[in-house]
C-alpha atoms as a PDB file:
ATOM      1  CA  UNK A   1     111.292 121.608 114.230  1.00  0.00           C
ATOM      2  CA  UNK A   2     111.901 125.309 114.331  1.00  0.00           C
ATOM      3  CA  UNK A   3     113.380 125.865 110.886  1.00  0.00           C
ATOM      4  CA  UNK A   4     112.881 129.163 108.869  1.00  0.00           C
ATOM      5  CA  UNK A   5     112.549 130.168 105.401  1.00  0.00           C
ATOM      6  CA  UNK A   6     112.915 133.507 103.469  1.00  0.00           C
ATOM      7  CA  UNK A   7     114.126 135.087 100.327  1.00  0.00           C
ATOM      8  CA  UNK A   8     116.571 137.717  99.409  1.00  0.00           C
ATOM      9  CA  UNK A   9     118.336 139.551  97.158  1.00  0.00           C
ATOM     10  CA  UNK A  10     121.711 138.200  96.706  1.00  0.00           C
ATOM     11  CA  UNK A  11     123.094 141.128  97.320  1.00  0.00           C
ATOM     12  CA  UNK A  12     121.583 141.758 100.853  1.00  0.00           C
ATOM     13  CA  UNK A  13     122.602 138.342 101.945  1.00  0.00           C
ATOM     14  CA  UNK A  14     125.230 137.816 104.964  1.00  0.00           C
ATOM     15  CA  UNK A  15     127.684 134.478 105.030  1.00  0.00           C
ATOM     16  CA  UNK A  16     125.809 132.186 106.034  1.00  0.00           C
ATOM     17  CA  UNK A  17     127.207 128.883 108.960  1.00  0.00           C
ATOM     18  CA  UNK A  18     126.486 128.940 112.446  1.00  0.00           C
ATOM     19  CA  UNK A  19     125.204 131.838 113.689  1.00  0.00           C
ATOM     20  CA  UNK A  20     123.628 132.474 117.029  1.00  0.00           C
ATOM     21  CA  UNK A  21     122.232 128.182 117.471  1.00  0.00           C
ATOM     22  CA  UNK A  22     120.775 128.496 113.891  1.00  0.00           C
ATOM     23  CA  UNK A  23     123.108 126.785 110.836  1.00  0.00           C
ATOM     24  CA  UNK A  24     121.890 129.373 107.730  1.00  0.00           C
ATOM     25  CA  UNK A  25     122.504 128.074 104.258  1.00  0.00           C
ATOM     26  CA  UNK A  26     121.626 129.259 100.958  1.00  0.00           C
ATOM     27  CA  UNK A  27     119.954 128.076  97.413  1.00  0.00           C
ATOM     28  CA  UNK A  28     119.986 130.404  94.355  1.00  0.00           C
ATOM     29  CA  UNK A  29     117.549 130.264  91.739  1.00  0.00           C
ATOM     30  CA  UNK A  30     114.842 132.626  90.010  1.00  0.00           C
ATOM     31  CA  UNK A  31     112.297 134.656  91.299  1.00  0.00           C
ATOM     32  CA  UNK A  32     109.333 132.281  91.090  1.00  0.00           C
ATOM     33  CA  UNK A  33     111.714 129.069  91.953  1.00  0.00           C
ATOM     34  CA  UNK A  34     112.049 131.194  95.136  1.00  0.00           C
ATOM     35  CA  UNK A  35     108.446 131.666  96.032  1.00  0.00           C
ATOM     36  CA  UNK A  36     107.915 127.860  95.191  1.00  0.00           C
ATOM     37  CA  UNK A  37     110.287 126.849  97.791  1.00  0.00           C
ATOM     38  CA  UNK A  38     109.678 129.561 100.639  1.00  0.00           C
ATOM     39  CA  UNK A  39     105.865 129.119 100.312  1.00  0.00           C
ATOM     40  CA  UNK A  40     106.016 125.138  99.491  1.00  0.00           C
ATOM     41  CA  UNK A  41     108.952 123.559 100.423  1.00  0.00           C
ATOM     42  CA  UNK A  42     111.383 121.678  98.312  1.00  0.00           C
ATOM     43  CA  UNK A  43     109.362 119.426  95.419  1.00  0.00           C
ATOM     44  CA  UNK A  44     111.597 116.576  94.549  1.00  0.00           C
ATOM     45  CA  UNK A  45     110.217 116.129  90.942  1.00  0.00           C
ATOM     46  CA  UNK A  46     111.674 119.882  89.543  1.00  0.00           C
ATOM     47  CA  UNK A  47     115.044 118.703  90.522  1.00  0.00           C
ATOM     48  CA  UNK A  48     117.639 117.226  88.389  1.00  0.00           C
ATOM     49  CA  UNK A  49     118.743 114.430  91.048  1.00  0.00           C
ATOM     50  CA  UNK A  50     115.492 113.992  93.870  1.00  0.00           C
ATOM     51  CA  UNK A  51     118.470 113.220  95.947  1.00  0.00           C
ATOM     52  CA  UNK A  52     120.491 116.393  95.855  1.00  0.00           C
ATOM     53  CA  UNK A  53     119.388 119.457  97.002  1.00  0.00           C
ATOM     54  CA  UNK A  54     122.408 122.082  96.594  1.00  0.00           C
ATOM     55  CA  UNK A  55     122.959 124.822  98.886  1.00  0.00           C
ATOM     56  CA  UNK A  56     125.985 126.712 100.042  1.00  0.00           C
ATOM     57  CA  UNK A  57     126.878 129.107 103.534  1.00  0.00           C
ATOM     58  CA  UNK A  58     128.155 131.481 100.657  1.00  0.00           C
ATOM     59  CA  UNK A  59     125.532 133.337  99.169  1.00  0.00           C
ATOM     60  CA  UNK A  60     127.893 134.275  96.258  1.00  0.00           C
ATOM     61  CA  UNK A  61     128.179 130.883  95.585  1.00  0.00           C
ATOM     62  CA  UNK A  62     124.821 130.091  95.666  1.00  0.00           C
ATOM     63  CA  UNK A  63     123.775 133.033  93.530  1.00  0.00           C
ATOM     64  CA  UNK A  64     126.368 131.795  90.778  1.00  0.00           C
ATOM     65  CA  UNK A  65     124.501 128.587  90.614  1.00  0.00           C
ATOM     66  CA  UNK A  66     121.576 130.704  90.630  1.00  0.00           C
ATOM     67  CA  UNK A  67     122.288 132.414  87.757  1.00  0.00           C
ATOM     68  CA  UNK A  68     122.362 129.357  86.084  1.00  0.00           C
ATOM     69  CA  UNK A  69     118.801 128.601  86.577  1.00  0.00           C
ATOM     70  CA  UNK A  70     118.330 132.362  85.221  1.00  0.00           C
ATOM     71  CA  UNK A  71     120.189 131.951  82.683  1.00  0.00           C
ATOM     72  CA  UNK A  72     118.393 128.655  81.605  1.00  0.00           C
ATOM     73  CA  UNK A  73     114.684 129.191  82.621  1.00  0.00           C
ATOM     74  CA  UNK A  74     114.679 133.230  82.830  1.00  0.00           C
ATOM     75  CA  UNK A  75     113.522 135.414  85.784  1.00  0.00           C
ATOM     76  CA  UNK A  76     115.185 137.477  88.673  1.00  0.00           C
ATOM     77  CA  UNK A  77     118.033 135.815  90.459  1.00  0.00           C
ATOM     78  CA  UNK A  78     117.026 135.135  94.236  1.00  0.00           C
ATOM     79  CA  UNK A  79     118.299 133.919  97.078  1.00  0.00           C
ATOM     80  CA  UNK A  80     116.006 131.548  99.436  1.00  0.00           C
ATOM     81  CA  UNK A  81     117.770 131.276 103.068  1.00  0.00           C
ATOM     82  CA  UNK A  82     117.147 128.349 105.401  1.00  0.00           C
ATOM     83  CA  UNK A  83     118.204 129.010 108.922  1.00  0.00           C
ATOM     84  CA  UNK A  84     117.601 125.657 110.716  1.00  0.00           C
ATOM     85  CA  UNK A  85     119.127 124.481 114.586  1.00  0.00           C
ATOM     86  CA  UNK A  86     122.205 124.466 114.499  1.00  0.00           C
ATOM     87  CA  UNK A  87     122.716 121.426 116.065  1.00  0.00           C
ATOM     88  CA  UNK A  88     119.898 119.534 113.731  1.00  0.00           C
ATOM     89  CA  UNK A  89     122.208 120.550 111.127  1.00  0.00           C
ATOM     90  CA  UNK A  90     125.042 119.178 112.479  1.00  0.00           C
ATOM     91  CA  UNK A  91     123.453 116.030 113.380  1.00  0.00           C
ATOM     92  CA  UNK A  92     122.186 115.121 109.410  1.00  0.00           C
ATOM     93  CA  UNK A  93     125.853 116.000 108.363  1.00  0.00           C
ATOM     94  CA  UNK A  94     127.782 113.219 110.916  1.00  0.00           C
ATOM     95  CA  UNK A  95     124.736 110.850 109.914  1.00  0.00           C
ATOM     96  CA  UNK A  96     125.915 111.552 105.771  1.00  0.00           C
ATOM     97  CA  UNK A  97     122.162 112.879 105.147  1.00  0.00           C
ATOM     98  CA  UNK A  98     124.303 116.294 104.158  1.00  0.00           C
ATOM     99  CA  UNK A  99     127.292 115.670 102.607  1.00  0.00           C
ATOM    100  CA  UNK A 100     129.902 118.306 100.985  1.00  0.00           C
ATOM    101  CA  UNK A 101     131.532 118.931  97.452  1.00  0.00           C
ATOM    102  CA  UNK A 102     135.068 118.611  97.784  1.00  0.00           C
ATOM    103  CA  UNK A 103     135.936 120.609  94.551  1.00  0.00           C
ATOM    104  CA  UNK A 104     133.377 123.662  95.206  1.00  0.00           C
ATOM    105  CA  UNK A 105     132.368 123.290  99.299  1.00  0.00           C
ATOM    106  CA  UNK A 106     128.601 123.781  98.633  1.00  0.00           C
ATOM    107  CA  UNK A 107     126.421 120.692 100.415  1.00  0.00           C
ATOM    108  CA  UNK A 108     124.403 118.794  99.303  1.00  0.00           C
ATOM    109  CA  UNK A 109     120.743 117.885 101.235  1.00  0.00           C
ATOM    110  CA  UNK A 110     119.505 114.478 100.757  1.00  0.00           C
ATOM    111  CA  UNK A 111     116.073 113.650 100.557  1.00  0.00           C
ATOM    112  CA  UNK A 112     115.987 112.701 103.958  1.00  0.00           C
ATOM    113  CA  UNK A 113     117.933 116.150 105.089  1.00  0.00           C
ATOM    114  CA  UNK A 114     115.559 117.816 102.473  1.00  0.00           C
ATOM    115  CA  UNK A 115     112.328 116.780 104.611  1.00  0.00           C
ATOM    116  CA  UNK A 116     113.763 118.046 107.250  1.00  0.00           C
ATOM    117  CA  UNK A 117     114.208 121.721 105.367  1.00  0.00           C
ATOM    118  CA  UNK A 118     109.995 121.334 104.550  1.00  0.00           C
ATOM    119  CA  UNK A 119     109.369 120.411 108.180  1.00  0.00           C
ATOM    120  CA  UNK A 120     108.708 124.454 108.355  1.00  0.00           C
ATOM    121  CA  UNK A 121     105.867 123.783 106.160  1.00  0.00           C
ATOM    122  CA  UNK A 122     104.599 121.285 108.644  1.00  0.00           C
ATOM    123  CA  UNK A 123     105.486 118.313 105.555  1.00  0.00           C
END
């Protein structure tokens, strides 16, 4: 699967959704948070539910939850984009492998949908 991973500085970040047969999402967190996940993938046992991964197509969004994780752990507040096909993406949310938050609209990657975010990693 073709999906690719970088970081950025939330303040260089476009909205994210379908763009060009890609679906680009974004997860906030710290500095070295980001360089775990864009140089290993996503590692189930640092998160708080193994079966939630949050991201958003907002990277204002994500970079509030971000700050959280700064706020709680220290470090430089990062963005780490996923840009996967878009019509991968659209085929883990009708299965309910990626669901979304009513209340805030950021989704949610189970650990299924999560493997398939690592597959860049060849996991």
């Amino acid at each position: 699967m073709n999906v690719k991973v970088d970081v950025l500085d939330p303040t260089q970040a476009p909205m994210g959704g379908p763009k060009k047969g890609k679906y680009v999402v974004y997860h906030g967190t710290n500095d070295s948070g980001a360089q775990s996940l864009s140089t290993h993938g996503i590692d189930r046992s640092t998160l708080n539910n193994p079966d939630e991964f949050q991201v958003s197509i907002d990277p204002q969004q994500a970079a509030h939850f971000g700050a959280d994780e700064v706020a709680q752990n220290g470090g430089v507040l990062k963005l780490v984009r996923y840009k996967l096909p878009e019509d991968k993406f659209l085929e883990l949310y009708h299965q309910g492998h990626v669901t979304q938050s009513a209340a805030s609209g950021s989704l949610s990657f189970d650990s299924f949908a999560q493997d398939v975010l690592n597959s860049a990693f060849g996991a």
